[in-house]
PDB file of N, CA and C in Angstrom:
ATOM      1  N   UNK A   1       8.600   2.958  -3.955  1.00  0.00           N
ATOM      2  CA  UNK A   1       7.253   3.035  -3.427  1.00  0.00           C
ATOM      3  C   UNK A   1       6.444   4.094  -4.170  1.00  0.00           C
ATOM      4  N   UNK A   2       7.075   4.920  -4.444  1.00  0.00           N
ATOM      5  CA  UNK A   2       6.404   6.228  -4.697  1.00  0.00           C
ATOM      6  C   UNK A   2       5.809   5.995  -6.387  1.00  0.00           C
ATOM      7  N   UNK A   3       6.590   5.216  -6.780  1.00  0.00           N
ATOM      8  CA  UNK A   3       6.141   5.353  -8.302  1.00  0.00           C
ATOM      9  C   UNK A   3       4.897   4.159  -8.558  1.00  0.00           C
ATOM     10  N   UNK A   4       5.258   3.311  -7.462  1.00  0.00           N
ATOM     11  CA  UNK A   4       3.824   2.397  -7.311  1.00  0.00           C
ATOM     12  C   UNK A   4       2.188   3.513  -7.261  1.00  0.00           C
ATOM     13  N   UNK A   5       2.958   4.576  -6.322  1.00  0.00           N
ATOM     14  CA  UNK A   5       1.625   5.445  -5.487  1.00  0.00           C
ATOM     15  C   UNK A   5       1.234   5.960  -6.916  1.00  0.00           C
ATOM     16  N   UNK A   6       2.162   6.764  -7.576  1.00  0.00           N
ATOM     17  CA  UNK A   6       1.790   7.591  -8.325  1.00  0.00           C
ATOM     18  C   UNK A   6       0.801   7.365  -9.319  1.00  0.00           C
ATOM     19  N   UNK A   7       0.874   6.240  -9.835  1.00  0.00           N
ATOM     20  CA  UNK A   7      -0.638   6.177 -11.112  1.00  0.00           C
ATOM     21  C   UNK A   7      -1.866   5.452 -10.084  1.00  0.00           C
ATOM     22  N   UNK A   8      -2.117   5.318  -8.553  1.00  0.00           N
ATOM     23  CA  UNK A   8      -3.040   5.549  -8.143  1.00  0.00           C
ATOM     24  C   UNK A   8      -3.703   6.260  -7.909  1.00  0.00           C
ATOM     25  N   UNK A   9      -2.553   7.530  -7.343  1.00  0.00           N
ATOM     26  CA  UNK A   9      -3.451   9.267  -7.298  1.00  0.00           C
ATOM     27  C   UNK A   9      -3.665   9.862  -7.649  1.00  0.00           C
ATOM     28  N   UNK A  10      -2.689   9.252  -9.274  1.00  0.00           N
ATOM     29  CA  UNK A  10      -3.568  10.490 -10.460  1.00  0.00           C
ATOM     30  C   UNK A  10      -4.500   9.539 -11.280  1.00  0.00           C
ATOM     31  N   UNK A  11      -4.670   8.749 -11.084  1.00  0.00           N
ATOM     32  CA  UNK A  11      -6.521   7.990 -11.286  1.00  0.00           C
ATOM     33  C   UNK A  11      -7.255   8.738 -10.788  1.00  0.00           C
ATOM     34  N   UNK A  12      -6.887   9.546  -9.508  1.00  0.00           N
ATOM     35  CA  UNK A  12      -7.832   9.839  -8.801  1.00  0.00           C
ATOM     36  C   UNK A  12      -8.370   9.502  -7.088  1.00  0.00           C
ATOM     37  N   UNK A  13      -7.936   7.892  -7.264  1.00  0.00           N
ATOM     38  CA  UNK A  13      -7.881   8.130  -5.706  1.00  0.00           C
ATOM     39  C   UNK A  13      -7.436   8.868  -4.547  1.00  0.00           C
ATOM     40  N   UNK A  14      -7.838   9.089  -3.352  1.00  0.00           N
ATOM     41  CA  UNK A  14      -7.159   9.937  -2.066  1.00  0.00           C
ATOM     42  C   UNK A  14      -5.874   9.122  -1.568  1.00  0.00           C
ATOM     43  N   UNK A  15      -5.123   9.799  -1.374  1.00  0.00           N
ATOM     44  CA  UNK A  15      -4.115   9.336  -0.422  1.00  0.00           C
ATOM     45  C   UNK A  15      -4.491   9.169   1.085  1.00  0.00           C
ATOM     46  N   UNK A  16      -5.355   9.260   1.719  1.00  0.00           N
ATOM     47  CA  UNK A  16      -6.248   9.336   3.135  1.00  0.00           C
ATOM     48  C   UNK A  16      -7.001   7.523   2.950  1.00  0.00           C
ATOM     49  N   UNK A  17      -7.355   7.502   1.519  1.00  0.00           N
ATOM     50  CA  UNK A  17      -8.032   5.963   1.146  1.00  0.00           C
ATOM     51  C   UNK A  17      -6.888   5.070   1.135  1.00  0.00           C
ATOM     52  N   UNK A  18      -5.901   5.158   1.140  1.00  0.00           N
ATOM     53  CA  UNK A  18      -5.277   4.047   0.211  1.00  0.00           C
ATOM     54  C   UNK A  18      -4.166   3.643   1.461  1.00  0.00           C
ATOM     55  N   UNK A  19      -4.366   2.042   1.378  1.00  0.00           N
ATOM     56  CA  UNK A  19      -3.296   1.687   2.920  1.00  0.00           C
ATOM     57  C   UNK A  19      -2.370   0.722   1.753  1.00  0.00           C
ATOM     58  N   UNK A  20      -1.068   0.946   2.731  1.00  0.00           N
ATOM     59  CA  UNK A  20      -0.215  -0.192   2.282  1.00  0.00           C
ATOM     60  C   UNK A  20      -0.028  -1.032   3.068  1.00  0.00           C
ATOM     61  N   UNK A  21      -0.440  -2.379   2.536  1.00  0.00           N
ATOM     62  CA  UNK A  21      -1.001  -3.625   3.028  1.00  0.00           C
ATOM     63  C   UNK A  21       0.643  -4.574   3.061  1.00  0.00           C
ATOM     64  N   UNK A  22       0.796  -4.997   4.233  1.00  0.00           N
ATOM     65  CA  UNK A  22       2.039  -5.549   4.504  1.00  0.00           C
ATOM     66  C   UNK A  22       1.878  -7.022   5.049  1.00  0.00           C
ATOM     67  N   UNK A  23       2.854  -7.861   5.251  1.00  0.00           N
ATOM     68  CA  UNK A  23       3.187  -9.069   6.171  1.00  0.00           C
ATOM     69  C   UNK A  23       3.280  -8.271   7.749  1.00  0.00           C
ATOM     70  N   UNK A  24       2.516  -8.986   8.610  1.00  0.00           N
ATOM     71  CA  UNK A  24       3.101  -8.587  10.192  1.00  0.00           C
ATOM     72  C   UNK A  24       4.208  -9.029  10.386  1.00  0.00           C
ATOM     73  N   UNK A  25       5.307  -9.747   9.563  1.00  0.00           N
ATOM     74  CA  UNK A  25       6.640 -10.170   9.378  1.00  0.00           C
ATOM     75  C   UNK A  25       8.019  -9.063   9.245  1.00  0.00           C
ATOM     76  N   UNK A  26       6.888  -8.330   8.655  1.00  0.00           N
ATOM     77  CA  UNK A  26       7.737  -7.343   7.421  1.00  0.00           C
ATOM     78  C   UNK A  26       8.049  -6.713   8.573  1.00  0.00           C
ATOM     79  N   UNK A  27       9.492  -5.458   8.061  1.00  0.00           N
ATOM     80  CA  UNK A  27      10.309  -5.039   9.210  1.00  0.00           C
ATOM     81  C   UNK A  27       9.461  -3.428   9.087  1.00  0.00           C
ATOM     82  N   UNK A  28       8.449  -3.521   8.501  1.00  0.00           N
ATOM     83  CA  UNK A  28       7.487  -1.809   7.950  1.00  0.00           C
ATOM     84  C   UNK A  28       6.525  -2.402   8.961  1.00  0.00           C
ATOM     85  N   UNK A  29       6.364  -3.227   9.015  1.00  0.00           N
ATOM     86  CA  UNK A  29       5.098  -3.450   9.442  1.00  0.00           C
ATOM     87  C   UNK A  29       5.004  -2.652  11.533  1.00  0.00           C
ATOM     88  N   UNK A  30       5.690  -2.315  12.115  1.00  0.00           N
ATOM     89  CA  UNK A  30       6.239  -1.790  12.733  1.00  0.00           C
ATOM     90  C   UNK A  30       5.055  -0.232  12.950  1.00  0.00           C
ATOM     91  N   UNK A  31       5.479  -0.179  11.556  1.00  0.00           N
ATOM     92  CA  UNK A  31       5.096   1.726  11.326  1.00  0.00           C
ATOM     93  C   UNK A  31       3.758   1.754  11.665  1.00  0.00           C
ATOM     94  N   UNK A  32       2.411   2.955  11.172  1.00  0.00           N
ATOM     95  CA  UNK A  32       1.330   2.871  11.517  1.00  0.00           C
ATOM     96  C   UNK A  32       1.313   3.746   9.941  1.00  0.00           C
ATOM     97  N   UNK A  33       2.404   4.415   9.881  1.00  0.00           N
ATOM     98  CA  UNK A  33       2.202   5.356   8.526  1.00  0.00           C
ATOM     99  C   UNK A  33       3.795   5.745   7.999  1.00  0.00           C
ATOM    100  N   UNK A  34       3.564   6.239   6.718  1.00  0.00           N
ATOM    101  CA  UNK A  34       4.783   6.278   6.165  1.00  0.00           C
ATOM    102  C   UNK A  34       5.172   7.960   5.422  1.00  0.00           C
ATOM    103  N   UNK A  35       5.529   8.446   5.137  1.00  0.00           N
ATOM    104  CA  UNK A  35       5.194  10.145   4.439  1.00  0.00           C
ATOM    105  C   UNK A  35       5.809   9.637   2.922  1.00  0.00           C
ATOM    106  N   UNK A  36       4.825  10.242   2.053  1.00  0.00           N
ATOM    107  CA  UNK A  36       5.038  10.061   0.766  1.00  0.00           C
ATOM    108  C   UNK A  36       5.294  11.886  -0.469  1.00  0.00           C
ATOM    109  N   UNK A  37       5.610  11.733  -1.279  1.00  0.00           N
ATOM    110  CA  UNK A  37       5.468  12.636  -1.849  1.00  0.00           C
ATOM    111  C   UNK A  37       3.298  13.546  -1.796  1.00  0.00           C
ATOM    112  N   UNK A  38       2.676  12.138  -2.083  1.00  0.00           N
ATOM    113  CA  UNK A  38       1.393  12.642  -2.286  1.00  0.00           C
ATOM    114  C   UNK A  38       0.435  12.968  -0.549  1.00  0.00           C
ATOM    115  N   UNK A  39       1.577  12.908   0.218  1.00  0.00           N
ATOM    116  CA  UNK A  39       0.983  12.781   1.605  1.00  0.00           C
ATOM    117  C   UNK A  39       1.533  11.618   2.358  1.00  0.00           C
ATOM    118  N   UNK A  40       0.622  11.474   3.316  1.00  0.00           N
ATOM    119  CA  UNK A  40       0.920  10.038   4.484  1.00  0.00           C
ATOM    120  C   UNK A  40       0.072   8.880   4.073  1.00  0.00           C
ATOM    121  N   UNK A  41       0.820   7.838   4.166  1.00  0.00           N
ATOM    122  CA  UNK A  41       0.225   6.668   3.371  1.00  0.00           C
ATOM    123  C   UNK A  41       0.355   5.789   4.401  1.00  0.00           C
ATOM    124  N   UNK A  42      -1.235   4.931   5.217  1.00  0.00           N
ATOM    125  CA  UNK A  42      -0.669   4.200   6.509  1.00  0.00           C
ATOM    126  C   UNK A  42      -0.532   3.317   5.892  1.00  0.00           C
ATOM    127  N   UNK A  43      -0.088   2.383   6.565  1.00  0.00           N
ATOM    128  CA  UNK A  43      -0.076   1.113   6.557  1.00  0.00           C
ATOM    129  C   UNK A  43      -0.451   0.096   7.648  1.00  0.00           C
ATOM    130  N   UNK A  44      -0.937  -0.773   6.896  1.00  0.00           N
ATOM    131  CA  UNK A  44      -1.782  -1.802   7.720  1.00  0.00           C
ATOM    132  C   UNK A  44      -0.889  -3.106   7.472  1.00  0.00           C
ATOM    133  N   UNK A  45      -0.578  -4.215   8.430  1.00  0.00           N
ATOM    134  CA  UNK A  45      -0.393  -5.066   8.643  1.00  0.00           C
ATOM    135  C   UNK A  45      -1.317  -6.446   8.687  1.00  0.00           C
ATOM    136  N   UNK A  46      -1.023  -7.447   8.362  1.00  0.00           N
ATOM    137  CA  UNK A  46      -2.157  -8.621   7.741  1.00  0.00           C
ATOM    138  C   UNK A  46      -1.060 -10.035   8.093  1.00  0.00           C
ATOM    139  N   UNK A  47      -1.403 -10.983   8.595  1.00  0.00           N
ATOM    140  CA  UNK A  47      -1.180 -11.925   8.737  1.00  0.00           C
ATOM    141  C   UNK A  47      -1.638 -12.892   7.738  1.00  0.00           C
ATOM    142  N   UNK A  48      -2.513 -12.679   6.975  1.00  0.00           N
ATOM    143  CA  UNK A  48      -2.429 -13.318   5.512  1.00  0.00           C
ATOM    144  C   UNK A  48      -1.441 -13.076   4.570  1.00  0.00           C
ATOM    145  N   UNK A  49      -1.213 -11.868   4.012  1.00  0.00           N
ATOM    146  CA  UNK A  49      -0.062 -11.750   3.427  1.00  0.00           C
ATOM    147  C   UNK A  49       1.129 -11.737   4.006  1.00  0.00           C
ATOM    148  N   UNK A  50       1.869 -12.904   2.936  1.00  0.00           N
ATOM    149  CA  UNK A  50       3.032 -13.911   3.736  1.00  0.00           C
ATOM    150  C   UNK A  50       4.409 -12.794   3.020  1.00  0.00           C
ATOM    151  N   UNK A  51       5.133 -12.472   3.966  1.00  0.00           N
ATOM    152  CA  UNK A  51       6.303 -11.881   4.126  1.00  0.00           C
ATOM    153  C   UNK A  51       6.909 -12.148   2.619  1.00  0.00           C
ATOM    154  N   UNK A  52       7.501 -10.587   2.513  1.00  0.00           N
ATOM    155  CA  UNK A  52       7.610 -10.497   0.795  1.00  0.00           C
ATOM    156  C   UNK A  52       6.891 -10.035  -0.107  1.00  0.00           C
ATOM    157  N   UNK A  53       5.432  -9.701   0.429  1.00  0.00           N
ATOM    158  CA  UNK A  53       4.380  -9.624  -0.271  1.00  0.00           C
ATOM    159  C   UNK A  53       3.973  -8.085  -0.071  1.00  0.00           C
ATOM    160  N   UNK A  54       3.727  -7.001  -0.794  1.00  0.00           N
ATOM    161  CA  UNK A  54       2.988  -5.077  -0.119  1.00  0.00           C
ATOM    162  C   UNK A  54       2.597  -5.280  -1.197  1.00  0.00           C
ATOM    163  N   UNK A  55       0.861  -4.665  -0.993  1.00  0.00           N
ATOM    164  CA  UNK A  55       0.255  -4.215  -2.485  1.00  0.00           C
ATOM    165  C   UNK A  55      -0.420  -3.208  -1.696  1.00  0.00           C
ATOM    166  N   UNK A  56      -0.808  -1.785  -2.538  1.00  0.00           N
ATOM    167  CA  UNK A  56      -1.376  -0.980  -2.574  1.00  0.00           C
ATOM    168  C   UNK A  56      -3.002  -1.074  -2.638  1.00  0.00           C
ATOM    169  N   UNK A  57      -3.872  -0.719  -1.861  1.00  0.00           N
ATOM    170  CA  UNK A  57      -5.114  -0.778  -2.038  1.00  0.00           C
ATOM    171  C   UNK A  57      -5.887   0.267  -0.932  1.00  0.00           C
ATOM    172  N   UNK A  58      -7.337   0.529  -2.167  1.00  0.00           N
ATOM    173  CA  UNK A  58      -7.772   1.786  -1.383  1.00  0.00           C
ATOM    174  C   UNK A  58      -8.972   0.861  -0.808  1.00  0.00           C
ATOM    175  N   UNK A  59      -9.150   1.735   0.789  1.00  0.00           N
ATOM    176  CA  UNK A  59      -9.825   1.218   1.810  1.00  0.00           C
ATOM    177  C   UNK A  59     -11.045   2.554   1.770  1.00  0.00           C
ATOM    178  N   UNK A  60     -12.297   2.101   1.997  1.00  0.00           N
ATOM    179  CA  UNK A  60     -12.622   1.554   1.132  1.00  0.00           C
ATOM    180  C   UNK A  60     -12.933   1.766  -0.593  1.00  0.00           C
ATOM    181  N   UNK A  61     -13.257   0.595  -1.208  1.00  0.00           N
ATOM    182  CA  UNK A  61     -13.457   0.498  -2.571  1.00  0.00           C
ATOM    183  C   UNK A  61     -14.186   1.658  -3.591  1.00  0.00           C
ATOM    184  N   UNK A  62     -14.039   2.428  -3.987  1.00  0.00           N
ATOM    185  CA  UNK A  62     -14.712   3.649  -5.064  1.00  0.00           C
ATOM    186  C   UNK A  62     -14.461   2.996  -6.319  1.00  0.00           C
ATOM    187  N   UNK A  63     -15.699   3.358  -7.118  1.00  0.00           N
ATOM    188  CA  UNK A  63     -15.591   2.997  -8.978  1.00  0.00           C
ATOM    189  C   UNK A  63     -14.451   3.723  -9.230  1.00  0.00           C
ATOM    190  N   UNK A  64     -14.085   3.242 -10.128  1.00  0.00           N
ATOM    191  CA  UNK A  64     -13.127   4.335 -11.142  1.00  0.00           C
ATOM    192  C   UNK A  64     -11.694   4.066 -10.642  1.00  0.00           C
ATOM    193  N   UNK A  65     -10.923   4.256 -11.670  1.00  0.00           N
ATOM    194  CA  UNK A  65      -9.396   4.726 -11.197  1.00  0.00           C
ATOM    195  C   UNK A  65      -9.093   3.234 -10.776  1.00  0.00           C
ATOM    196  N   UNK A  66      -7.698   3.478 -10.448  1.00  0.00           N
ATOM    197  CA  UNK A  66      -6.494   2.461  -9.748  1.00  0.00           C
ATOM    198  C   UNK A  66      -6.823   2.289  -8.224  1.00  0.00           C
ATOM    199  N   UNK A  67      -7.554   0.806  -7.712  1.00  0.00           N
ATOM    200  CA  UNK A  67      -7.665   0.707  -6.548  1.00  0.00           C
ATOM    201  C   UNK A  67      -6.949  -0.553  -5.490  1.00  0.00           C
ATOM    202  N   UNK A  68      -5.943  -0.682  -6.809  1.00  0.00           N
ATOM    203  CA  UNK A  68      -5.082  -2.232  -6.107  1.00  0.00           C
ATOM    204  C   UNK A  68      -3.505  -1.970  -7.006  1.00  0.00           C
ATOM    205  N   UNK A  69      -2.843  -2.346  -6.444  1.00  0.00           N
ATOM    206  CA  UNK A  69      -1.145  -2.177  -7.172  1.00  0.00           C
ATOM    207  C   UNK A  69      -0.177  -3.143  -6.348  1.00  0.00           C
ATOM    208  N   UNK A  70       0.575  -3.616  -7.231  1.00  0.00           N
ATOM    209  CA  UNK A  70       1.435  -4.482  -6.060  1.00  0.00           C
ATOM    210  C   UNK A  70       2.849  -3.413  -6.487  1.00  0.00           C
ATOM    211  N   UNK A  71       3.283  -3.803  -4.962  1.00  0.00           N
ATOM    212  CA  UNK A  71       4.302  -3.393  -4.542  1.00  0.00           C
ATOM    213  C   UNK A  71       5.641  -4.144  -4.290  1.00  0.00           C
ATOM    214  N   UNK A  72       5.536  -5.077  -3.902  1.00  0.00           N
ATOM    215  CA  UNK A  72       6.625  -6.161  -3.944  1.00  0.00           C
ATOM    216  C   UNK A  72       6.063  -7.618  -3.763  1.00  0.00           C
ATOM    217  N   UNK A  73       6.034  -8.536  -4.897  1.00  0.00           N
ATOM    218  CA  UNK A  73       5.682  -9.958  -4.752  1.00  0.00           C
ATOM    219  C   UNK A  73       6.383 -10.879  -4.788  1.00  0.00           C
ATOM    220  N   UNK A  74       7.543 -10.756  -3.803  1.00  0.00           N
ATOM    221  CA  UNK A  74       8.500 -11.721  -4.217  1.00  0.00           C
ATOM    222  C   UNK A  74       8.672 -12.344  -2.713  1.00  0.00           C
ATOM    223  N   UNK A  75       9.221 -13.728  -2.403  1.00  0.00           N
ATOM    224  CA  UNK A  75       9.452 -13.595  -1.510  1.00  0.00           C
ATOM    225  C   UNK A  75      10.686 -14.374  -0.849  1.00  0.00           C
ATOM    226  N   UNK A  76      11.179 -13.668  -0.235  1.00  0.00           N
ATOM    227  CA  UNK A  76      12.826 -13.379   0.337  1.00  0.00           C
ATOM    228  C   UNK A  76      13.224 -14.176   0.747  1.00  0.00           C
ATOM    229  N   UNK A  77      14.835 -14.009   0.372  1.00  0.00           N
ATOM    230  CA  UNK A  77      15.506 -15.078   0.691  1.00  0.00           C
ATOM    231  C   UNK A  77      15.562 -16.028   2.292  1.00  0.00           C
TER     232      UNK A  77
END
């Protein structure tokens, strides 16, 4: 996870902006937030994205820098 985070926050984005976007499937999806090296990173849950699926994205959108990253696109057995 962490190395996903990392070339978002040194783009520049906040760690306060940036949710990790999950399946309401997913067994994270549970959490409300997670603790990271760069801070607490919540996470939000989505019934669009189909189980298997976390991408990184900052809420909301600022110019500049890394504002989307995937995290896992695969989806499970």
């Amino acid at each position: 996870m962490e190395h996903k985070l990392a070339p978002v926050v040194r783009s520049g984005k906040r760690i306060e902006a940036i949710r990790l976007m999950v399946s309401e499937e997913a067994d994270i999806a549970s959490r409300t937030d997670i603790g990271t090296a760069f801070g607490t990173l919540q996470i939000e849950a989505s019934s669009a994205i189909p189980k298997g699926y976390a991408y990184l994205l900052e809420k909301p959108l600022t110019p500049g820098g890394i504002s989307f990253a995937w995290v896992t696109k695969r989806k499970p057995p």
